[in-house]
Protein backbone atom coordinates (compact mmCIF):
# COMPACT_ATOMS: atom_id res chain seq x y z
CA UNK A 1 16.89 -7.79 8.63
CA UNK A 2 13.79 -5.48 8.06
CA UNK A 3 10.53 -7.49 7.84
CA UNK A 4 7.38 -5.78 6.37
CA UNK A 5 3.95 -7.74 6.80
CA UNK A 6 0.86 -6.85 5.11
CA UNK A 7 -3.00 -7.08 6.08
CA UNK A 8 -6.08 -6.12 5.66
CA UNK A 9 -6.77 -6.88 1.74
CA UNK A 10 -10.31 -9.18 1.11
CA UNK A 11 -13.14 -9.02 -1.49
CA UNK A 12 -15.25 -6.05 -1.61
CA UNK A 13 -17.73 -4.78 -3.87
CA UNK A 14 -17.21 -1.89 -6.38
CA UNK A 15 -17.26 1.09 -4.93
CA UNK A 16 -16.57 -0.20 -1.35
CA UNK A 17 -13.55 0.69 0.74
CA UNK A 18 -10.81 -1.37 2.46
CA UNK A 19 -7.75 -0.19 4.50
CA UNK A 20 -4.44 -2.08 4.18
CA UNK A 21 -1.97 -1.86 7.01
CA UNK A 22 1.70 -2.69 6.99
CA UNK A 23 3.71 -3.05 9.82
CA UNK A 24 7.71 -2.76 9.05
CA UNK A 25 10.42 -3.80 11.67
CA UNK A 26 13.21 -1.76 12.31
CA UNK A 27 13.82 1.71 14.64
CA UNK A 28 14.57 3.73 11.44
CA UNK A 29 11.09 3.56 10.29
CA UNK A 30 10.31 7.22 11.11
CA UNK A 31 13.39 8.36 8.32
CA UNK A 32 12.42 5.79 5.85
CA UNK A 33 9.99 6.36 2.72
CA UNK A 34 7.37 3.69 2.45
CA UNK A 35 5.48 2.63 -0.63
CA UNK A 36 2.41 0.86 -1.68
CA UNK A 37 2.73 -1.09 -5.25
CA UNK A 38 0.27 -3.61 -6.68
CA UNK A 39 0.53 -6.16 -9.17
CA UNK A 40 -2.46 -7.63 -11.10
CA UNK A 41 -2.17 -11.28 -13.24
CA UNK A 42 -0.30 -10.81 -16.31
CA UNK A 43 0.46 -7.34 -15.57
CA UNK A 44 4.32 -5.63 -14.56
CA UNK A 45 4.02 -4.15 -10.90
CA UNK A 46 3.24 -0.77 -10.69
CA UNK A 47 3.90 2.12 -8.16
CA UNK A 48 -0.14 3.09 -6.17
CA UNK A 49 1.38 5.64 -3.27
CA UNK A 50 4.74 6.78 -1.67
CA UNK A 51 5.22 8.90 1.36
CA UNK A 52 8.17 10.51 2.75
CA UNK A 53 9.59 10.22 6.23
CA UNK A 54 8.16 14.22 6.24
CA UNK A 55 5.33 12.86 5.44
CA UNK A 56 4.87 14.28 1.80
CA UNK A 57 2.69 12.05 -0.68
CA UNK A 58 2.70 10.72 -4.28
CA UNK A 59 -0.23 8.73 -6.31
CA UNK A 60 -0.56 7.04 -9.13
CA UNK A 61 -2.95 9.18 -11.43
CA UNK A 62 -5.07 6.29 -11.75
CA UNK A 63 -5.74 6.39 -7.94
CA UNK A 64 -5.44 9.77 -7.63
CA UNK A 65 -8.79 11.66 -5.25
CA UNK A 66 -9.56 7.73 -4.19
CA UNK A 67 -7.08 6.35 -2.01
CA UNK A 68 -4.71 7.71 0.76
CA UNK A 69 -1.27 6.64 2.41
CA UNK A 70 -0.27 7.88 5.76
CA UNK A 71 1.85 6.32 8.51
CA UNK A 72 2.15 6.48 12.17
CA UNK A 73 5.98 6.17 12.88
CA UNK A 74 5.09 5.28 16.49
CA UNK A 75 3.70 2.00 15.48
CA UNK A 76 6.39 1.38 12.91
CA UNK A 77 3.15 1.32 10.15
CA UNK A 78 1.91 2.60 7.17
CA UNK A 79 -1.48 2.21 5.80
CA UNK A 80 -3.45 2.82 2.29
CA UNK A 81 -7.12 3.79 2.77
CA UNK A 82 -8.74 3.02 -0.35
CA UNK A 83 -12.47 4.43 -1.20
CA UNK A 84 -14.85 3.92 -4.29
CA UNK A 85 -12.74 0.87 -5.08
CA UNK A 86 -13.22 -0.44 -8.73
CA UNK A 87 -12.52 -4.01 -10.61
CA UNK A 88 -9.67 -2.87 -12.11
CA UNK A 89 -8.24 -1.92 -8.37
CA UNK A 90 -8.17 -5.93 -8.17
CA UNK A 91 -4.66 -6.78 -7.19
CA UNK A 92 -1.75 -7.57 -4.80
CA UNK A 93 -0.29 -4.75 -2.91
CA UNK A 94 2.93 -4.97 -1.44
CA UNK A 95 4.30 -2.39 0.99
CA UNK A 96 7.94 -1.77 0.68
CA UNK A 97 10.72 0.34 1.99
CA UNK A 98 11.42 3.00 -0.79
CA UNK A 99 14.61 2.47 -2.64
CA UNK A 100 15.76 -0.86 -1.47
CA UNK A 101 15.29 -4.69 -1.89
CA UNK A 102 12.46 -5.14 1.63
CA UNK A 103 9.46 -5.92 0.15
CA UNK A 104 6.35 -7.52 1.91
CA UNK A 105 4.53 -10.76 1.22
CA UNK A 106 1.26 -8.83 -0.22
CA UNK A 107 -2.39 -8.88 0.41
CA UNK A 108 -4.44 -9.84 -2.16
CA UNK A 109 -7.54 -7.31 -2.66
CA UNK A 110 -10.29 -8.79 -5.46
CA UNK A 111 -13.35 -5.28 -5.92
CA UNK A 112 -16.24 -7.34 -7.78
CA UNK A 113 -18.37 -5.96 -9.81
């Protein structure tokens, strides 16, 4: 069973930064790919960042130059650094495992304006 837990989401102000973290069990973590998607109210969830087990990285356009994904296989986690956050950033973001059905619970992030 692969377990993926989520932290670091809170209320910041527009144009602030926060870094989410998510910490995946499992000792095939370093040949997974590992995704951030967020989900606002009323909206469908949609992709943010991917990266590879080589460590090659996708963005959402709308995210694009602002936030980054990176992992550190030796502590099984991935993160999302997001700068010059905006109100429509204002989500749930859910790490999962690229590909399959392990999802995490999500951390809510609110950017006020």
């Amino acid at each position: 069973q692969v377990q993926l837990v989520e932290s670091g989401g809170g209320l910041v102000q527009a144009g602030g930064s926060l870094r989410l973290s998510c910490v995946a069990s499992g000792s095939i973590f370093r040949i997974v790919a590992m995704g951030w998607y967020r989900q606002s109210p009323g909206k469908q969830r949609e992709l943010v960042a991917t990266i590879t087990s080589g460590g090659s990285t996708n963005y959402a356009e709308s995210v694009k130059g602002r936030f980054t994904i990176s992992r550190d296989n030796a502590k099984n986690t991935v993160y999302l650094q997001m700068n010059s956050l905006k109100s429509e950033d204002t989500a749930v973001y859910y790490c999962t495992r690229v590909g399959t059905k392990y999802w995490g619970q999500g951390t809510q992030v609110t950017v006020s304006s």
